[in-house]
Every structure is written in structure tokens, then in C-alpha cells.
PDB file of N, CA and C in Angstrom:
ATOM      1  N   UNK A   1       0.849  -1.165   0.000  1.00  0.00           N
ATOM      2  CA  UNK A   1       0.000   0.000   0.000  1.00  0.00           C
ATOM      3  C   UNK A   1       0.899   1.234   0.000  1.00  0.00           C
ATOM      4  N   UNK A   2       0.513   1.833  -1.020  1.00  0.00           N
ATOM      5  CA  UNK A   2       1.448   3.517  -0.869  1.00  0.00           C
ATOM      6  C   UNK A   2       1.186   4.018   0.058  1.00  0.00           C
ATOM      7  N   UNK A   3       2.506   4.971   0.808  1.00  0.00           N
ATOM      8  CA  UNK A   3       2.032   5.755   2.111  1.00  0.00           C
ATOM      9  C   UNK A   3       1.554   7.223   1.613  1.00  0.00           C
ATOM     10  N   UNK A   4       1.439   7.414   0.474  1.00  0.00           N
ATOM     11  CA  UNK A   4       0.779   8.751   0.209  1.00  0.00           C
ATOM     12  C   UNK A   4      -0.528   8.771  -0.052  1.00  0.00           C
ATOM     13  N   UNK A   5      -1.715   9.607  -0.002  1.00  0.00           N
ATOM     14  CA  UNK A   5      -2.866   9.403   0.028  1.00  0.00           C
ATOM     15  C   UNK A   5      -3.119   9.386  -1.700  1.00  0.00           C
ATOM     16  N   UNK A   6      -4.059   8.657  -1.727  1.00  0.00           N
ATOM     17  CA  UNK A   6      -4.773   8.906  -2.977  1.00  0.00           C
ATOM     18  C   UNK A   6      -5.541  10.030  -3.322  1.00  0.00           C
ATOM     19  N   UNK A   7      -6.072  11.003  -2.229  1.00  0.00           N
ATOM     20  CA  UNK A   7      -6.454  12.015  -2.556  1.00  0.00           C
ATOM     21  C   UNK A   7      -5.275  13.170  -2.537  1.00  0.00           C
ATOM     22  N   UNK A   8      -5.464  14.209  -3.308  1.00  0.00           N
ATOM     23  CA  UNK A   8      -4.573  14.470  -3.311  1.00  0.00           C
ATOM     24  C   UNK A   8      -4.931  16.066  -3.047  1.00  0.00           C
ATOM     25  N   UNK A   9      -6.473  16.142  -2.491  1.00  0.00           N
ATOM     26  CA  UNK A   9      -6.478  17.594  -2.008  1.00  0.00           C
ATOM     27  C   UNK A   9      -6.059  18.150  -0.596  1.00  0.00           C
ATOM     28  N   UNK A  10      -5.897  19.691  -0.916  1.00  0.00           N
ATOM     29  CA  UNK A  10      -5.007  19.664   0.426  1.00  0.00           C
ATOM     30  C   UNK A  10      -6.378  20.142   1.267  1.00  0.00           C
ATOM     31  N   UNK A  11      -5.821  20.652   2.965  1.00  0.00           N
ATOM     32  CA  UNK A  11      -6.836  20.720   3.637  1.00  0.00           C
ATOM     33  C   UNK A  11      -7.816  21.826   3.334  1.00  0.00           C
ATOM     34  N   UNK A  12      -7.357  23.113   2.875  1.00  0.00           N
ATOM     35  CA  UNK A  12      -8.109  24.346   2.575  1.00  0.00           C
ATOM     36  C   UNK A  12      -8.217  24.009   0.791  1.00  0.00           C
ATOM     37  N   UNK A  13      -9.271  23.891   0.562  1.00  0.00           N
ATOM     38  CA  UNK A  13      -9.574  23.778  -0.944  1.00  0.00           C
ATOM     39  C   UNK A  13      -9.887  25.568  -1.747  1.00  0.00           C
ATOM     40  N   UNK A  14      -8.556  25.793  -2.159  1.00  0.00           N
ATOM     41  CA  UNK A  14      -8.590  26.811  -2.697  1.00  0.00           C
ATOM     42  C   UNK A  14      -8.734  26.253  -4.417  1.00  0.00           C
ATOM     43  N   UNK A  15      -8.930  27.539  -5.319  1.00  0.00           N
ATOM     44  CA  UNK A  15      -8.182  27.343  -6.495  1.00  0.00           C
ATOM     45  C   UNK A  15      -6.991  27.165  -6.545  1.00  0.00           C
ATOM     46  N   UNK A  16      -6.209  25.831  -7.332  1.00  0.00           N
ATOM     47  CA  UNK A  16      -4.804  26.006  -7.373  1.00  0.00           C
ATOM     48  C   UNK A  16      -4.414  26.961  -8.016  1.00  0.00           C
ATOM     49  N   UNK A  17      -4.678  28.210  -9.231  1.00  0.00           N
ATOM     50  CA  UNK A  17      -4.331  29.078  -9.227  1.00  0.00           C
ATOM     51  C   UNK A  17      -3.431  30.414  -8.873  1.00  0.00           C
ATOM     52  N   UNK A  18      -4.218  30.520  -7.677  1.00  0.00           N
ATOM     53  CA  UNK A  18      -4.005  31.946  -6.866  1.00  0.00           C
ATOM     54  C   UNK A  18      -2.773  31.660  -5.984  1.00  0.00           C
ATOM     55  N   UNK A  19      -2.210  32.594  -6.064  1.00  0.00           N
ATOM     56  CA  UNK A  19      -1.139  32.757  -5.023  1.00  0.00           C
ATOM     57  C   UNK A  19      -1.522  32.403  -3.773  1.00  0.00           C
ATOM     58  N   UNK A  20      -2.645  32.723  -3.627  1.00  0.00           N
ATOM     59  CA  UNK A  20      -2.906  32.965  -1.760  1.00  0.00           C
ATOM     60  C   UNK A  20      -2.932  30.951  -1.267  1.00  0.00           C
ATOM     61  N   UNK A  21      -3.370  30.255  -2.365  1.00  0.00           N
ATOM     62  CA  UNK A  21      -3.739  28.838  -2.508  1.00  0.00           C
ATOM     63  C   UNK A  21      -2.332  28.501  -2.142  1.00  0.00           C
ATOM     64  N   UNK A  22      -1.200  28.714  -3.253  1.00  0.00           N
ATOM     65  CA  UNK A  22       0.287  28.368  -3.518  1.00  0.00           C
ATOM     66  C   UNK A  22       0.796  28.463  -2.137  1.00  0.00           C
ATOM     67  N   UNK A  23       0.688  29.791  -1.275  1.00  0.00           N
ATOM     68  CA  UNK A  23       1.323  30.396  -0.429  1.00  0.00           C
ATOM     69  C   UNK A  23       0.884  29.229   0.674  1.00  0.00           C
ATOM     70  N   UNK A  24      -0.251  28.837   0.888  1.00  0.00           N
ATOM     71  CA  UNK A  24      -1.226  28.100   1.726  1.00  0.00           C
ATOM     72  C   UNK A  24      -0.346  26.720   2.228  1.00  0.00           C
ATOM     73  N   UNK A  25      -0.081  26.357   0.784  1.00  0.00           N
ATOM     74  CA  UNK A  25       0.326  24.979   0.457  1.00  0.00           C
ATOM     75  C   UNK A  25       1.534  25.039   1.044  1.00  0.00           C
ATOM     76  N   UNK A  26       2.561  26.084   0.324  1.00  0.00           N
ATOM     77  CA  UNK A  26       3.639  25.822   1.158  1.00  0.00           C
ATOM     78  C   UNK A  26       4.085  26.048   2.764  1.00  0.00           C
ATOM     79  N   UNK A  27       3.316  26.373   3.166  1.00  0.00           N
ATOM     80  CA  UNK A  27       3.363  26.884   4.939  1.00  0.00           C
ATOM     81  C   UNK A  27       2.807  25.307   5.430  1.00  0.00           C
ATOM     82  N   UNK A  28       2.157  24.827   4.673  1.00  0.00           N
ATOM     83  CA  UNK A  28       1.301  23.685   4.959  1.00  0.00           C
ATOM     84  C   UNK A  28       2.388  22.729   5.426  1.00  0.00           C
ATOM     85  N   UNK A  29       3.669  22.592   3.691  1.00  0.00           N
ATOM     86  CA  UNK A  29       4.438  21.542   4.009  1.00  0.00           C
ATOM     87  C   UNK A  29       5.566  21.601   4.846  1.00  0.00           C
ATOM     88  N   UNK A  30       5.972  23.003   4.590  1.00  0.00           N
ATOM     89  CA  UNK A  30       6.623  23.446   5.942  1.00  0.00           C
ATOM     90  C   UNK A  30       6.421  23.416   7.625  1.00  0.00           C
ATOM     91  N   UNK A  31       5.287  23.625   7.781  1.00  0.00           N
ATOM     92  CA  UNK A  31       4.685  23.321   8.993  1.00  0.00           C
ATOM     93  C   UNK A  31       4.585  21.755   9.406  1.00  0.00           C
ATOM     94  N   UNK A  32       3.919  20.830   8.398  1.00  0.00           N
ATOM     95  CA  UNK A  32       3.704  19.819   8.158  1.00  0.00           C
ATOM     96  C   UNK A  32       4.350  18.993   7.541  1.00  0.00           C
ATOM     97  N   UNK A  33       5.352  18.244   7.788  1.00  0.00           N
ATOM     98  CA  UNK A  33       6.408  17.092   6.752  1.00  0.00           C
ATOM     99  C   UNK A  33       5.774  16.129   6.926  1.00  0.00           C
ATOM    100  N   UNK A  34       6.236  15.514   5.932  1.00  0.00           N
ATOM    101  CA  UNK A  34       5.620  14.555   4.882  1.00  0.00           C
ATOM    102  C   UNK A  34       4.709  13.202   5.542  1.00  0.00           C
ATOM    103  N   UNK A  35       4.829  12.495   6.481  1.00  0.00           N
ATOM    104  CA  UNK A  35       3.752  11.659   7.378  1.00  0.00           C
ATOM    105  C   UNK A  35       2.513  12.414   7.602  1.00  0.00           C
ATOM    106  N   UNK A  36       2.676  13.530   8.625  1.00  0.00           N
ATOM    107  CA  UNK A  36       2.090  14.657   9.100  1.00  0.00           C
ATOM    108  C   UNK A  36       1.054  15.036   8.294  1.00  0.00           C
ATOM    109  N   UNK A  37       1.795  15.899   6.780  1.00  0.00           N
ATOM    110  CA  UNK A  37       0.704  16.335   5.968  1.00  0.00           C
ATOM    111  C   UNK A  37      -0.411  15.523   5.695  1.00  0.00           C
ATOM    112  N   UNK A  38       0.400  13.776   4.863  1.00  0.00           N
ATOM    113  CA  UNK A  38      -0.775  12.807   3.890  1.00  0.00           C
ATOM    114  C   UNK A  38      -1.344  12.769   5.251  1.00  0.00           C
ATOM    115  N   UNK A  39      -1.067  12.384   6.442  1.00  0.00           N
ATOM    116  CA  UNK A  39      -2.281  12.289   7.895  1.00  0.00           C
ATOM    117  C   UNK A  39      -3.965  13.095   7.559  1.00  0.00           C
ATOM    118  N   UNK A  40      -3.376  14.258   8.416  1.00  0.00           N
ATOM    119  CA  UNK A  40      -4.274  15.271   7.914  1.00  0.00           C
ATOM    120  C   UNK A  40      -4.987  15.763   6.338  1.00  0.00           C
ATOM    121  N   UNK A  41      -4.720  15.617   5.514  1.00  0.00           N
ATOM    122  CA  UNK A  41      -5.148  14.935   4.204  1.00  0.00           C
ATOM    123  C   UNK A  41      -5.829  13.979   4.204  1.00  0.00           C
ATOM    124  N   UNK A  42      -5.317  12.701   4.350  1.00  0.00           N
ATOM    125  CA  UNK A  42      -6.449  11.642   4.506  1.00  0.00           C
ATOM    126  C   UNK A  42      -7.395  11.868   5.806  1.00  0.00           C
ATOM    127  N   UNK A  43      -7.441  12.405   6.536  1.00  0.00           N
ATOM    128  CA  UNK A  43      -8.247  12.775   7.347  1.00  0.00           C
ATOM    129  C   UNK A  43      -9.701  14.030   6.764  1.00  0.00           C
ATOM    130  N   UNK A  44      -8.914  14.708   6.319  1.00  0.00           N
ATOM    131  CA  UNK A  44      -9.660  15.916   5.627  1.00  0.00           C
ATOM    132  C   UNK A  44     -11.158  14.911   4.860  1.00  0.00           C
ATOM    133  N   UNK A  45     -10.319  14.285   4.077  1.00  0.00           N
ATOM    134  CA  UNK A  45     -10.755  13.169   3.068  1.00  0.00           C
ATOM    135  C   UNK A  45     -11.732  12.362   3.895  1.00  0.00           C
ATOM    136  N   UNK A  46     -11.625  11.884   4.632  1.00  0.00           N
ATOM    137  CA  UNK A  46     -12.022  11.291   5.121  1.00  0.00           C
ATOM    138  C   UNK A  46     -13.653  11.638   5.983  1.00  0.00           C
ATOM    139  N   UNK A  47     -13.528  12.879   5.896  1.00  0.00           N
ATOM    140  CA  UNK A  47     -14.222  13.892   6.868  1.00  0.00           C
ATOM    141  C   UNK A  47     -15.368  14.022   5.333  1.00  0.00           C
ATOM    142  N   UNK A  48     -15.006  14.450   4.628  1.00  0.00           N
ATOM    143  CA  UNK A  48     -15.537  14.850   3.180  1.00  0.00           C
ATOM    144  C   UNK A  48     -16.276  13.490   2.856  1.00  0.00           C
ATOM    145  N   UNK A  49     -15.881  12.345   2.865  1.00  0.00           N
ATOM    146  CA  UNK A  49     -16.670  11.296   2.608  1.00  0.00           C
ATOM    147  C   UNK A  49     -17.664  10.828   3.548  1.00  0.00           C
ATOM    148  N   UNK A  50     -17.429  11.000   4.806  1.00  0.00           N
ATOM    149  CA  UNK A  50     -18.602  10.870   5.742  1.00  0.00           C
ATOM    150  C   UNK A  50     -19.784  12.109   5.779  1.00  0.00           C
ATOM    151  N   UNK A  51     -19.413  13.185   5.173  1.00  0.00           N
ATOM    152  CA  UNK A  51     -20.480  13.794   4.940  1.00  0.00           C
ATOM    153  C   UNK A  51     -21.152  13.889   3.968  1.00  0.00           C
ATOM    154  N   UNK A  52     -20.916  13.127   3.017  1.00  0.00           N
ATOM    155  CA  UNK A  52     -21.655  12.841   1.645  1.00  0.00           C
ATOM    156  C   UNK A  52     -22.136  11.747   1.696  1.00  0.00           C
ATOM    157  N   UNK A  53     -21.552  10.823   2.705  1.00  0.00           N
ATOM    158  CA  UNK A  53     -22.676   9.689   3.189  1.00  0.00           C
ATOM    159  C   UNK A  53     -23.870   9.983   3.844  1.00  0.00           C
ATOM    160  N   UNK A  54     -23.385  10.665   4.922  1.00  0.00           N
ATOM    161  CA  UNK A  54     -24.513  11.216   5.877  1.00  0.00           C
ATOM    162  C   UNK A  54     -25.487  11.980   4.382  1.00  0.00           C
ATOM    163  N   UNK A  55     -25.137  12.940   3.804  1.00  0.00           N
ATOM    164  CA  UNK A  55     -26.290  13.537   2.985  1.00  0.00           C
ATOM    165  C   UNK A  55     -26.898  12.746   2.335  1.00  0.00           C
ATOM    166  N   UNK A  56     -26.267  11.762   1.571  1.00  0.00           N
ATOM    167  CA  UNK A  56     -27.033  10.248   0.898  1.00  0.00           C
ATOM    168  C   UNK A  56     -27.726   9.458   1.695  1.00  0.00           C
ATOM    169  N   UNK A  57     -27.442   9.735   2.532  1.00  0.00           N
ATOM    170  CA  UNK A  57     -28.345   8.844   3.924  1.00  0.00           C
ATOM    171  C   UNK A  57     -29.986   9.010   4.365  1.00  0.00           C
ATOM    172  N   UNK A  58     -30.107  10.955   4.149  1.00  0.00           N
ATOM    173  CA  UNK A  58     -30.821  11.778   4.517  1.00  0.00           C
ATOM    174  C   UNK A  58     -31.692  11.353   3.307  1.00  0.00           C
ATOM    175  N   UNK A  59     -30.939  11.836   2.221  1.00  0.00           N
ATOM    176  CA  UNK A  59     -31.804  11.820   1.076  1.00  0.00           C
ATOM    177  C   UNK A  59     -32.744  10.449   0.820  1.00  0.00           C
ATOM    178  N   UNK A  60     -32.080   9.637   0.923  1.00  0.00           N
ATOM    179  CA  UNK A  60     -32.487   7.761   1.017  1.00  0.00           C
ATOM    180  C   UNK A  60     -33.926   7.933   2.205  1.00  0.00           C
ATOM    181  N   UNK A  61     -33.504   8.777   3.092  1.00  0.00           N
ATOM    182  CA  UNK A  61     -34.195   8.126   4.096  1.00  0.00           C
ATOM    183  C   UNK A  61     -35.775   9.282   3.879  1.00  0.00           C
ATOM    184  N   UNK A  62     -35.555  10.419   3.541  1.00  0.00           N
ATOM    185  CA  UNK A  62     -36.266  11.382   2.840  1.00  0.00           C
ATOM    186  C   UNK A  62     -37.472  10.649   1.362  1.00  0.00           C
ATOM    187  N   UNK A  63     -37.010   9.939   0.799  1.00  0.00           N
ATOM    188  CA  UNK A  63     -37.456   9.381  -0.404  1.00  0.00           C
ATOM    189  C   UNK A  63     -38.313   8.117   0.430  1.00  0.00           C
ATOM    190  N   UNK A  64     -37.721   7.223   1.158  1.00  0.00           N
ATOM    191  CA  UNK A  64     -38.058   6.264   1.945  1.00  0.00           C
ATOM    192  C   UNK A  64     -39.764   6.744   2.762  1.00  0.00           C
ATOM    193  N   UNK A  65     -39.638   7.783   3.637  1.00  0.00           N
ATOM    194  CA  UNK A  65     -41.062   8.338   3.988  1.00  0.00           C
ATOM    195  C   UNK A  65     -41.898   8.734   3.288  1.00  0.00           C
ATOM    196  N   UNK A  66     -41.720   9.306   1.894  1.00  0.00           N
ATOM    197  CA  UNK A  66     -41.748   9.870   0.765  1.00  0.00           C
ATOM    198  C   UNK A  66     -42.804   8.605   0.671  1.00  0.00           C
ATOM    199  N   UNK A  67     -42.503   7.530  -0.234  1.00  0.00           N
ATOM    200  CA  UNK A  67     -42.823   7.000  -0.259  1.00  0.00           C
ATOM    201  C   UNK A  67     -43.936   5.740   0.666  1.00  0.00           C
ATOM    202  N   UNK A  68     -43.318   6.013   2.026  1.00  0.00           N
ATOM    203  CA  UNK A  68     -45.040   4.885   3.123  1.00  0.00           C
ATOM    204  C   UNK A  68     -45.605   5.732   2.908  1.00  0.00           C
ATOM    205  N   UNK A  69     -45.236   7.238   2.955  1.00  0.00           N
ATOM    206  CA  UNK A  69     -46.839   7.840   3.549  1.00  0.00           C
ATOM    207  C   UNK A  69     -47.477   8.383   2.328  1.00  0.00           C
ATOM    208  N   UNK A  70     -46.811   8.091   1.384  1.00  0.00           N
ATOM    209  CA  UNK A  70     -47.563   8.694  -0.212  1.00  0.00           C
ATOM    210  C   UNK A  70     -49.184   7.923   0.039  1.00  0.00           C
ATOM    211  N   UNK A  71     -50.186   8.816  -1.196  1.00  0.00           N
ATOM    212  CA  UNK A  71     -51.352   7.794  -1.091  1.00  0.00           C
ATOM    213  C   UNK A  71     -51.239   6.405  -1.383  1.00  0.00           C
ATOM    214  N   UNK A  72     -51.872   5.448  -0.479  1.00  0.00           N
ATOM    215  CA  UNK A  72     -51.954   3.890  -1.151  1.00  0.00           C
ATOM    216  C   UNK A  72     -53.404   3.628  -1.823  1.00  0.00           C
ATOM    217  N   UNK A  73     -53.462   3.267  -2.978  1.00  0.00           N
ATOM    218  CA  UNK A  73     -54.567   2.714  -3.713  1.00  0.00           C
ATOM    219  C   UNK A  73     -55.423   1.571  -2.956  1.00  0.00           C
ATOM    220  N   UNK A  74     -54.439   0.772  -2.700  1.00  0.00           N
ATOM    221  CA  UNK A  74     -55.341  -0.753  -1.780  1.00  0.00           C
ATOM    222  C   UNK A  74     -55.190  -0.431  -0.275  1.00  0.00           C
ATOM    223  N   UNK A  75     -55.469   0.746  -0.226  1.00  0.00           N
ATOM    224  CA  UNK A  75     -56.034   1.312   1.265  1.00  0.00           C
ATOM    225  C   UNK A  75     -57.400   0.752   1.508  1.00  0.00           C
ATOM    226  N   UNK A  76     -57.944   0.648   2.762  1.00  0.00           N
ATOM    227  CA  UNK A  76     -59.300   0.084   2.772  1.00  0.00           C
ATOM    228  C   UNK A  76     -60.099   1.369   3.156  1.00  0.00           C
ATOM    229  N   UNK A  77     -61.044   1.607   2.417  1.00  0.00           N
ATOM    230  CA  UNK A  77     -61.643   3.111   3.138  1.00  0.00           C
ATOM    231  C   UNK A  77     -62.852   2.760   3.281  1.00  0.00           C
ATOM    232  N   UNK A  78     -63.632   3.638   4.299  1.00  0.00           N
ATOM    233  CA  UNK A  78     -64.652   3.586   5.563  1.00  0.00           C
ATOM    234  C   UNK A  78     -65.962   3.873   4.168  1.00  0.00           C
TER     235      UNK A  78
END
């Protein structure tokens, strides 16, 4: 298993573009060497995927009520 993450965004998702992004990055790796950084990275990552579960979760479970309490046809009525 590679020790570098497969994701490869850093923790503040800037445009890579801009200086202020560039500047970001390098204080990052400076601050942060190389275990340290992919850590927090895969963590970031990690954080990002549990909340797109949780929202898929909501939504599932949203559609799910959606659906018992819609009208039923072979309801028995009075």
C-alpha cells in the first residue's frame, strides 16, 4: 500500500491558481512534513466522505417516507 494518500487535495480547498492557494500549500508543508501532511489529508478526506454519506443517507431516508406515507390505492376506506 502507498504511504501517500490517494487524494490528493489539500486541507483548505482553494483554487490552485491563486497565489494565496500556492502560499497556503507551502506553509502547509513546511509546517507539516511529509507523514504529518498525507495524515491530515487523509483525514480531511475522510471527513468529506462521511459527509456525503450522511447527505445520501438523509436523502435515502427522505425518499423512503416519501414513499409509506404517499397515497396507497389498496387502502381500505370507511
Amino acid at each position: 500500500m502507498p504511504s501517500e494518500s490517494v487524494h490528493a487535495r489539500p486541507y483548505i480547498q482553494l483554487p490552485t491558481h491563486t497565489p494565496v492557494a500556492g502560499a497556503l500549500r507551502a506553509v502547509e508543508s513546511f509546517l507539516l512534513r511529509g507523514g504529518q501532511q498525507t495524515a491530515r489529508r487523509n483525514a480531511w478526506a475522510s471527513v468529506v466522505a462521511d459527509r456525503q454519506r450522511a447527505k445520501d443517507r438523509r436523502e435515502a431516508e427522505h425518499e423512503m417516507a416519501a414513499l409509506m406515507t404517499g397515497p396507497r390505492e389498496d387502502a381500505v376506506r370507511d
